[in-house]
Protein backbone atom coordinates (compact mmCIF):
# COMPACT_ATOMS: atom_id res chain seq x y z
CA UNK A 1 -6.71 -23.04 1.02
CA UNK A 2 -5.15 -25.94 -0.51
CA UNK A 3 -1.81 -25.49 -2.69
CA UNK A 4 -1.81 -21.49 -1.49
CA UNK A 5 1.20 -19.65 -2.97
CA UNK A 6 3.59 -18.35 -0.23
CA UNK A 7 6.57 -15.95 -0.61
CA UNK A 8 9.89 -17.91 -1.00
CA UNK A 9 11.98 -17.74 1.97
CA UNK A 10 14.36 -14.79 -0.04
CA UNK A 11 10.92 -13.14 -0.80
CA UNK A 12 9.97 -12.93 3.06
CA UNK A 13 13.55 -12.08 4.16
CA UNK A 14 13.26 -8.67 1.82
CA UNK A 15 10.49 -7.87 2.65
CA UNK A 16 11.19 -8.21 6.03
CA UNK A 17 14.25 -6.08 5.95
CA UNK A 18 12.50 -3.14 4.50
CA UNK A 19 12.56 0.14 6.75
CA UNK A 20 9.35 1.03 8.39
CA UNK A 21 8.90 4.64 7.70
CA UNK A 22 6.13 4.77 10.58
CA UNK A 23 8.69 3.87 13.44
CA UNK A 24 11.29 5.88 15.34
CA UNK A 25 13.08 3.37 16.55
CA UNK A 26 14.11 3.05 12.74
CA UNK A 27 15.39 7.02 12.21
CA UNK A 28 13.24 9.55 12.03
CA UNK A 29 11.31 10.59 8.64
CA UNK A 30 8.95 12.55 7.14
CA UNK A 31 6.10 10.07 7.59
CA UNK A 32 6.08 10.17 11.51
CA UNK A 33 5.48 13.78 11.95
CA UNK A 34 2.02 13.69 9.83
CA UNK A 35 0.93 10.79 12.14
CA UNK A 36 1.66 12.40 14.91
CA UNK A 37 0.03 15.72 13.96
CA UNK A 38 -3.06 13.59 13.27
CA UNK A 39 -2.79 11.32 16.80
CA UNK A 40 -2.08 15.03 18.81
CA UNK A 41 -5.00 16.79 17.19
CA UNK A 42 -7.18 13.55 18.07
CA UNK A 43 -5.91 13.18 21.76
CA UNK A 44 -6.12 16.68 22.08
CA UNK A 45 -9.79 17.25 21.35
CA UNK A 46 -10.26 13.67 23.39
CA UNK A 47 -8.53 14.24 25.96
CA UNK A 48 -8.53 10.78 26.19
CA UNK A 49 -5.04 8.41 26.62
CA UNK A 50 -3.37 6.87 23.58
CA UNK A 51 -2.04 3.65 23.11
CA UNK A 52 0.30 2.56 20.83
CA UNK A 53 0.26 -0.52 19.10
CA UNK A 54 3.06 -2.12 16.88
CA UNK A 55 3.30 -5.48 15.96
CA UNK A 56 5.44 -7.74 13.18
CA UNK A 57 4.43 -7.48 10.18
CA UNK A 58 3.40 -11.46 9.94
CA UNK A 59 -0.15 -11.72 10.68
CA UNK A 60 -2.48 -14.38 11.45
CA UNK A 61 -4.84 -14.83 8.66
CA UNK A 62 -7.99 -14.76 10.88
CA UNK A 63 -6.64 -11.05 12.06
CA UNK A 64 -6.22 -9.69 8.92
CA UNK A 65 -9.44 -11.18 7.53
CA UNK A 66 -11.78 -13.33 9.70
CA UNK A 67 -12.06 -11.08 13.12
CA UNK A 68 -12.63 -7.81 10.48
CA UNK A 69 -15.49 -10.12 9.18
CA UNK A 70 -14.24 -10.31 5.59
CA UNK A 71 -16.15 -12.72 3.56
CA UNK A 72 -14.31 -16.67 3.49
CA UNK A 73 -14.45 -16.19 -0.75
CA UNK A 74 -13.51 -12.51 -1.12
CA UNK A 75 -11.38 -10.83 -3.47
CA UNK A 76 -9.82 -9.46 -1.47
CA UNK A 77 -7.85 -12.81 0.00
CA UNK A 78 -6.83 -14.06 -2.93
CA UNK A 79 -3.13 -14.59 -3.81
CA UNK A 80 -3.15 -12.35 -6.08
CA UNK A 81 -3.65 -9.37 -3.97
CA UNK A 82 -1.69 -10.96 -0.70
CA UNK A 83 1.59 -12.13 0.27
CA UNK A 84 1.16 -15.35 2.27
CA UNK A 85 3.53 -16.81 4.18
CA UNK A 86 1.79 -20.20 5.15
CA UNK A 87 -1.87 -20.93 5.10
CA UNK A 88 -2.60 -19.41 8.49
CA UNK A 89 -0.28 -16.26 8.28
CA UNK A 90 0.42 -13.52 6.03
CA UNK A 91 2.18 -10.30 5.49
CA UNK A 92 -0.32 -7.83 6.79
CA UNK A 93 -2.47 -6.04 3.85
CA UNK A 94 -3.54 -3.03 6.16
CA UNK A 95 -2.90 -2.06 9.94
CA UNK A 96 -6.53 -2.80 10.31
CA UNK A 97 -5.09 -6.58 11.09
CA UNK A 98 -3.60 -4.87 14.49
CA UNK A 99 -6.85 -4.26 15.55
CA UNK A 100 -8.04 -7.37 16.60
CA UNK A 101 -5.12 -8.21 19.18
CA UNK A 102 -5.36 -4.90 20.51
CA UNK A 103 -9.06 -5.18 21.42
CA UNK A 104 -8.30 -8.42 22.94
CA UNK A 105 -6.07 -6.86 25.52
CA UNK A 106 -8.27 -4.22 26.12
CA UNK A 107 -11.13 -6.54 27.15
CA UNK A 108 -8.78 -7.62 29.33
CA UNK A 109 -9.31 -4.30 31.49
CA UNK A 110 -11.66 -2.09 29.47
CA UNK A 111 -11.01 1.69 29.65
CA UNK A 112 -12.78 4.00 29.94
CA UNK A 113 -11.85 6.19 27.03
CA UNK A 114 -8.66 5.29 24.76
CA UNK A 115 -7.62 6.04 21.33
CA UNK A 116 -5.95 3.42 19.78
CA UNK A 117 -2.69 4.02 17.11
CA UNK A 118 -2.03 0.87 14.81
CA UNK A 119 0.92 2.18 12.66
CA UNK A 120 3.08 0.81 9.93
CA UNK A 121 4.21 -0.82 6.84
CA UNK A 122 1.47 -2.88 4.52
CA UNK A 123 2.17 -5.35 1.72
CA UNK A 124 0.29 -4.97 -1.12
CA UNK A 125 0.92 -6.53 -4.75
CA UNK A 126 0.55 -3.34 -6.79
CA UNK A 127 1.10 -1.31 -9.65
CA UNK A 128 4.05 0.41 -10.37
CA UNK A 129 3.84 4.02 -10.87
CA UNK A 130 4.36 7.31 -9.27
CA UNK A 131 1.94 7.03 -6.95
CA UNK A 132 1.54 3.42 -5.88
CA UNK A 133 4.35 0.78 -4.23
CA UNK A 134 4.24 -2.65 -3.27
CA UNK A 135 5.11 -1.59 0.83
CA UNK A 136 2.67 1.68 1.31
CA UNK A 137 3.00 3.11 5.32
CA UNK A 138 -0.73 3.57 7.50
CA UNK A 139 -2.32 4.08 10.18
CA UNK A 140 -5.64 2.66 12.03
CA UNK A 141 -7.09 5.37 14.47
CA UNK A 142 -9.67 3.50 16.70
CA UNK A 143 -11.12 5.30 19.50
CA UNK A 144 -13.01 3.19 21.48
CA UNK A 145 -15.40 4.52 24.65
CA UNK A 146 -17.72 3.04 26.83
CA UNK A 147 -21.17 5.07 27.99
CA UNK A 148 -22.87 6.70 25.73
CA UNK A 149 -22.51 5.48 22.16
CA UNK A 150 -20.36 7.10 19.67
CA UNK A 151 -22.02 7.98 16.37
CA UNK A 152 -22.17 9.83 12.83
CA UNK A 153 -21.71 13.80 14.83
CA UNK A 154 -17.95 12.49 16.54
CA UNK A 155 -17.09 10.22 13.34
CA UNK A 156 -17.51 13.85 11.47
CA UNK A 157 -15.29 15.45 14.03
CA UNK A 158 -12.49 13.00 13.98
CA UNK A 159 -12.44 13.21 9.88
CA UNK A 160 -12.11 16.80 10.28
CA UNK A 161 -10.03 16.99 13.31
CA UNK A 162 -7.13 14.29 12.06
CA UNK A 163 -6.97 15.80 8.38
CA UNK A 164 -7.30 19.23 8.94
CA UNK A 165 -3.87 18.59 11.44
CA UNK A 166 -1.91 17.53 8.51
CA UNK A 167 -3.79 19.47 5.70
CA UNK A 168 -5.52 22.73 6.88
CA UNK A 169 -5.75 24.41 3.09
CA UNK A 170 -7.20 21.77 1.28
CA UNK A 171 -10.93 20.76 0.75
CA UNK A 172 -12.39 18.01 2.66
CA UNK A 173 -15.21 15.59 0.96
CA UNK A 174 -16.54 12.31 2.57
CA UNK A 175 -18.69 9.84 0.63
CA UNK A 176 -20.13 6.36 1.23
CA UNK A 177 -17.87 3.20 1.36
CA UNK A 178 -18.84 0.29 3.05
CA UNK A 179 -16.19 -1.93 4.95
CA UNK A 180 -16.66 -5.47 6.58
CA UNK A 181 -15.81 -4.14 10.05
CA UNK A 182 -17.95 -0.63 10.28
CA UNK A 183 -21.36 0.72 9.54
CA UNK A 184 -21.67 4.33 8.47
CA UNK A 185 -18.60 3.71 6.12
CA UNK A 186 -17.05 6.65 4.68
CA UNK A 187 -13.92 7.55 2.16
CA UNK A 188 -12.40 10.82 2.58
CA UNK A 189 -10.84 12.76 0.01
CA UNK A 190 -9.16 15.63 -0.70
CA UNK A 191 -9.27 18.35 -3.49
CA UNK A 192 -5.84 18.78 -5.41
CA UNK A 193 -6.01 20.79 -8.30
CA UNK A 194 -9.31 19.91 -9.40
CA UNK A 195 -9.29 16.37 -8.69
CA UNK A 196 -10.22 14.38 -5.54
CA UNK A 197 -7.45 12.60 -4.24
CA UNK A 198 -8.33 9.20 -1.55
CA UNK A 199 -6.59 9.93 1.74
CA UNK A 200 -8.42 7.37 4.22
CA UNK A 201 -11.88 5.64 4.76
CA UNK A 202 -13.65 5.27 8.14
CA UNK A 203 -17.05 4.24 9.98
CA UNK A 204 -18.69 3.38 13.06
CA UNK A 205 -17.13 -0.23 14.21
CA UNK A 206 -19.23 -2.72 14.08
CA UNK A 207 -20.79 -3.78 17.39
CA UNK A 208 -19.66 -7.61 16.47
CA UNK A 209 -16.54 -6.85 16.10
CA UNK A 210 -16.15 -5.32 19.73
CA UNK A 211 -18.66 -8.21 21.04
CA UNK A 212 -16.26 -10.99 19.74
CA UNK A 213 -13.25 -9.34 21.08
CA UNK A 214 -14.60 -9.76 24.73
CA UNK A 215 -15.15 -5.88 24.92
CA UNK A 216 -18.50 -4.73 26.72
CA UNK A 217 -22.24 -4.30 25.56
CA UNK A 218 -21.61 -0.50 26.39
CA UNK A 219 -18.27 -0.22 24.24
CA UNK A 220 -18.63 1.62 21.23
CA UNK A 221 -15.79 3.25 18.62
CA UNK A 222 -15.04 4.99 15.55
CA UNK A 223 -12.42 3.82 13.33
CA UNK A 224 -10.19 5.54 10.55
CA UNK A 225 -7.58 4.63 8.34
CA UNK A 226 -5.40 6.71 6.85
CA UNK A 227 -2.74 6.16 3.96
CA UNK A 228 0.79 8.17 5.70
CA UNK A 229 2.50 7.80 2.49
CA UNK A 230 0.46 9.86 0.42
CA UNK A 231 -0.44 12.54 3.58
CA UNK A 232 3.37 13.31 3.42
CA UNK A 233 3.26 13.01 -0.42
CA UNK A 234 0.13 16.01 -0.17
CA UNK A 235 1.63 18.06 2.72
CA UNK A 236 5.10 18.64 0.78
CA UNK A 237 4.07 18.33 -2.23
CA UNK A 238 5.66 15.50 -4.01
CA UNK A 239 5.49 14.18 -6.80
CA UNK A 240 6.53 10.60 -6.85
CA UNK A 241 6.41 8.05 -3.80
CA UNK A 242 9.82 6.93 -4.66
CA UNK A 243 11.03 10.16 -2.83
CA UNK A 244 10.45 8.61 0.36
CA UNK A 245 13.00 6.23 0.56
CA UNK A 246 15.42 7.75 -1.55
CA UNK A 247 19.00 7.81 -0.16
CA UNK A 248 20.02 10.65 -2.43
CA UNK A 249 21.08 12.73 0.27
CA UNK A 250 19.61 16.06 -1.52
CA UNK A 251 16.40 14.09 -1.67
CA UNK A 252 16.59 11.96 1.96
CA UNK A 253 17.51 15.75 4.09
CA UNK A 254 14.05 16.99 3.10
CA UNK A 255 12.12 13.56 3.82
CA UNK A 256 12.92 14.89 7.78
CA UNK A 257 10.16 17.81 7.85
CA UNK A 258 6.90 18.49 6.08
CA UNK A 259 8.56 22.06 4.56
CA UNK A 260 7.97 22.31 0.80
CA UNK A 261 9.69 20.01 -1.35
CA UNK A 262 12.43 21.07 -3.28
CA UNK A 263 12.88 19.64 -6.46
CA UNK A 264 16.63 18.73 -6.98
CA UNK A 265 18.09 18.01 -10.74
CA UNK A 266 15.70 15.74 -12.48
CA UNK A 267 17.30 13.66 -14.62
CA UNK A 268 15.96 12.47 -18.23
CA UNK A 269 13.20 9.47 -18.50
CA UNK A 270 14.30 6.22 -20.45
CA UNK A 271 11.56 4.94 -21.78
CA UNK A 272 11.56 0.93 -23.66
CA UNK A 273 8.15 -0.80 -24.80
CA UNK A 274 7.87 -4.13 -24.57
CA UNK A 275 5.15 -6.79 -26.15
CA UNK A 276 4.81 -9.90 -23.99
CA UNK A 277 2.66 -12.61 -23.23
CA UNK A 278 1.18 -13.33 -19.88
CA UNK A 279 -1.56 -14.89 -18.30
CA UNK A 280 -5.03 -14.01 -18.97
CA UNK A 281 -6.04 -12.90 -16.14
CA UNK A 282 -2.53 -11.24 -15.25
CA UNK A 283 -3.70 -7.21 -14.49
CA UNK A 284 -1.33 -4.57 -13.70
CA UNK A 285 -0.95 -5.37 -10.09
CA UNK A 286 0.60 -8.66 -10.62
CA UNK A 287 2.62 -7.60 -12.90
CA UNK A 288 4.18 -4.99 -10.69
CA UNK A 289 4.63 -7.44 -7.88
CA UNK A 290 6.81 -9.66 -10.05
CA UNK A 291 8.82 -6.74 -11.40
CA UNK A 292 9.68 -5.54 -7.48
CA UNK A 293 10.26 -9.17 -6.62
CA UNK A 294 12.85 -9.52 -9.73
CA UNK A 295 14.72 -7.05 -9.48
CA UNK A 296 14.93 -6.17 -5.66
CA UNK A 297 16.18 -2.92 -5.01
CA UNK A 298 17.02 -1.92 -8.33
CA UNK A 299 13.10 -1.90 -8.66
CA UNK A 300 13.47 1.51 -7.55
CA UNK A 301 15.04 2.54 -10.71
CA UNK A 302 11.56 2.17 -12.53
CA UNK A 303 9.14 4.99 -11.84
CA UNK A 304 6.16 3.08 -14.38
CA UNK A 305 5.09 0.33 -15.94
CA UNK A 306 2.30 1.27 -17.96
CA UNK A 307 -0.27 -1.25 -20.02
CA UNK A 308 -0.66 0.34 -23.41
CA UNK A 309 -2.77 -2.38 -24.69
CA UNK A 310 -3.84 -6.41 -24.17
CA UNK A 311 -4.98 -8.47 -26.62
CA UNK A 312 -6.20 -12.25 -26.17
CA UNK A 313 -4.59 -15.10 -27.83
CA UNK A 314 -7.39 -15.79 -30.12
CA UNK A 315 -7.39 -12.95 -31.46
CA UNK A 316 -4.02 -12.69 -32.31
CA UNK A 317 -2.78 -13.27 -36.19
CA UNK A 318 -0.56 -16.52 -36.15
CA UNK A 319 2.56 -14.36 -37.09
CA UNK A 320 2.47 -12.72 -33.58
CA UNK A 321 1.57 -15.64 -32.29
CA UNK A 322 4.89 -17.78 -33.05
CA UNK A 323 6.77 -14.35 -32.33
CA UNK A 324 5.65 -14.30 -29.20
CA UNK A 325 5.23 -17.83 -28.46
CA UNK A 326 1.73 -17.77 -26.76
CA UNK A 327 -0.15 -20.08 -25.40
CA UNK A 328 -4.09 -20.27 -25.60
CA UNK A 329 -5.35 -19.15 -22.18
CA UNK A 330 -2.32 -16.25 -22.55
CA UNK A 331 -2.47 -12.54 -23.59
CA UNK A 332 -0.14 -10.60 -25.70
CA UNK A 333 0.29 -6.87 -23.02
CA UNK A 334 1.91 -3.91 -24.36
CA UNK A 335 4.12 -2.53 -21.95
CA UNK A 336 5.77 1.01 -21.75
CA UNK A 337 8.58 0.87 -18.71
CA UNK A 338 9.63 4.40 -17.96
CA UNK A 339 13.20 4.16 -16.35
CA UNK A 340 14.54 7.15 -14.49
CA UNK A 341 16.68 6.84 -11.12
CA UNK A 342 16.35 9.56 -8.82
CA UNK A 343 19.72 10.06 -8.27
CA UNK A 344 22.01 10.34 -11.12
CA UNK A 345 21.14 9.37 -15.06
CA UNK A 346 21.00 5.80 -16.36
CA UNK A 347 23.55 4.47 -19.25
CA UNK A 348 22.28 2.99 -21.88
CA UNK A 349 23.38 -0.20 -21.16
CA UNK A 350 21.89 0.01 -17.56
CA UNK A 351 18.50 0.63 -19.21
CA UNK A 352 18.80 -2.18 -21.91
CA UNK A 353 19.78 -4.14 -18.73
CA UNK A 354 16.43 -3.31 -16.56
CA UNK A 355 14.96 -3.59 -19.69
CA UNK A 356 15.60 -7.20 -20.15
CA UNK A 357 15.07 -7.94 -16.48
CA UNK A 358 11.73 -7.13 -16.53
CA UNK A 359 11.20 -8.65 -19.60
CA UNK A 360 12.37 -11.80 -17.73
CA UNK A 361 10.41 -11.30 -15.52
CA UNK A 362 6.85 -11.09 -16.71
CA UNK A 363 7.32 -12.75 -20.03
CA UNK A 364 5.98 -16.43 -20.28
CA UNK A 365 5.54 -16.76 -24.09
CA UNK A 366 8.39 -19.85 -25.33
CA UNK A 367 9.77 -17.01 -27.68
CA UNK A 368 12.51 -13.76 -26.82
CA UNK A 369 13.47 -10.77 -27.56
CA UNK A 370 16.48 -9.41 -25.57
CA UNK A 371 17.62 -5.63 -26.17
CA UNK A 372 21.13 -6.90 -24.89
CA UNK A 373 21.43 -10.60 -26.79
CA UNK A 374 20.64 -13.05 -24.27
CA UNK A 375 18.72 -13.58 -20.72
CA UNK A 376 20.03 -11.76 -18.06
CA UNK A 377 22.13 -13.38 -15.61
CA UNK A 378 20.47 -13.70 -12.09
């Protein structure tokens, strides 16, 4: 991993700061009541002891990939989809990467019967829209029992025992989805009016990964995770994931129960398009990432960032070319940013501001175009 990118030390303090949504110790919210209606139903029909696991968010490397048995060359370690922090650590891409350490200590003194809860906050470099953010919450549920091996009939019972705790009226499907560290992989969704919405995945764990953890031959487990973000999104019924950390306090009262949502004054979109050049193999995600990382919290005054179009630089007519000042190996992106705070209506100066901002940051042609004169000031 020669030359890795790591987050600046600025980058790692904010995203370090960031409230977990998962813990109490941090207030309560929304988000810990539909893990805790999942881990009750669970323990319930277990009747087995829980254990709670919560870690920092700074992961080794080898817990968050190589003990889950992701392939060395996968996708899904590459910089542009993780936030490292050196070439052995990372900021954790799923609560999966609390597994590991917690079957260590159990091998320690094996139980009997335990299910284990891994929540908390994830780092992702995603898209921005009303559905998706850089720092989505989630839980692992691992229930792990020696005897007689657990199989395809209890996996079935926990995926309808932990969603129909947070979501009895909705429809339940489960379809085939392989992961590294199960077999018997499954994703499980959820009918919203008429479309099938991703709540979780889950499978058998892999014997290996119990084996290499010290655990017993006669250890087996089922293991689930679970996105908490959009469970609370589905059980109230909202609408955009920026709710959840809004400190509107019309908006932050009704993140503390699972009651309806109430929709308070929604003020008017701003909407600015923008033609830049990037990187050819720059994709939505990326350019999300760099927009949070820009413009800090004010990131939460843009609800989208939507491609309209890409076109590479040979195919570009030389006119658009010098406009944009591209580079071969570059793309010219069409970009619509939809600006809306939840809060109160943006001036048209604020929005011309953002605007530029995220110009900044995701332009890399040599030319501009500023919608208030000049570059913004840092």
């Amino acid at each position: 991993m020669s030359k890795l990118p790591v987050l600046s030390p600025g980058a790692l303090k904010r995203a370090l700061a960031l409230r977990d949504l998962t813990d109490p110790a941090q207030g309560p919210h929304a988000v810990q009541l539909v893990l805790r209606k999942a881990v009750d139903a669970l323990s319930a029909a277990w009747r087995c002891p829980v254990a709670v696991e919560r870690a920092s968010p700074v992961v080794a490397v080898a817990d968050n990939y190589d003990r889950l048995h992701y392939p060395p060359g996968g996708a899904a370690r590459d910089a542009r989809h993780t936030r490292y922090v050196s070439e052995t650590h990372l900021l954790r891409t799923q609560t999966t990467a609390l597994v590991p350490p917690a079957l260590r200590r159990l091998a320690a003194a094996p139980p009997r019967d335990v299910l284990l809860v891994c929540p908390g906050m994830v780092y992702r470099r995603d898209a921005i829209d009303r559905l998706h953010t850089g720092e989505p919450h989630q839980v692992d549920l691992w229930r792990i029992r020696r005897g007689a091996p657990l199989g395809v009939h209890e996996l079935a019972e926990m995926i309808a025992g932990a969603v129909r705790a947070v979501l009895p009226e909705l429809t339940l499907s489960v379809v085939p989805s392989p992961h590294p560290y199960t077999r018997e992989g499954r994703q499980i969704d959820v009918r919203v009016r008429g479309e099938w919405i991703e709540i979780g995945e889950c499978g058998l764990v892999a014997p290996e990964v119990l084996a290499e953890a010290g655990l017993p031959a006669d250890a087996s487990g089922l293991a689930m995770g679970l996105g908490l973000d959009r469970l609370v999104m589905l059980a109230k019924g909202l609408d955009d994931i920026r709710l959840l950390r809004s400190d509107d306090p019309r908006i932050a009262a009704q993140m503390q129960d699972l009651s309806p949502w109430r929709p308070v004054s929604r003020h008017p979109p701003v909407r600015r398009d923008l033609s830049v050049a990037v990187a050819a193999d720059a994709g939505a995600e990326a350019l999300g990432d760099r927009v949070r990382e820009a413009l800090g919290p004010r990131a939460a005054d843009v609800e989208a960032i939507e491609v309209r179009s890409e076109t590479p630089w040979d195919a570009l007519p030389e006119a658009a070319r010098a406009r944009l000042g591209i580079r071969p190996g570059q793309k010219n992106v069409l970009l619509r940013i939809v600006l809306r705070a939840l809060g109160r209506t943006l001036t048209d100066d604020e929005a011309n501001r953002l605007r530029d901002a995220v110009y900044a940051a995701v332009h890399q042609g040599t030319e501009h175009a500023w919608a208030c004169g000049a570059s913004p000031t840092p």
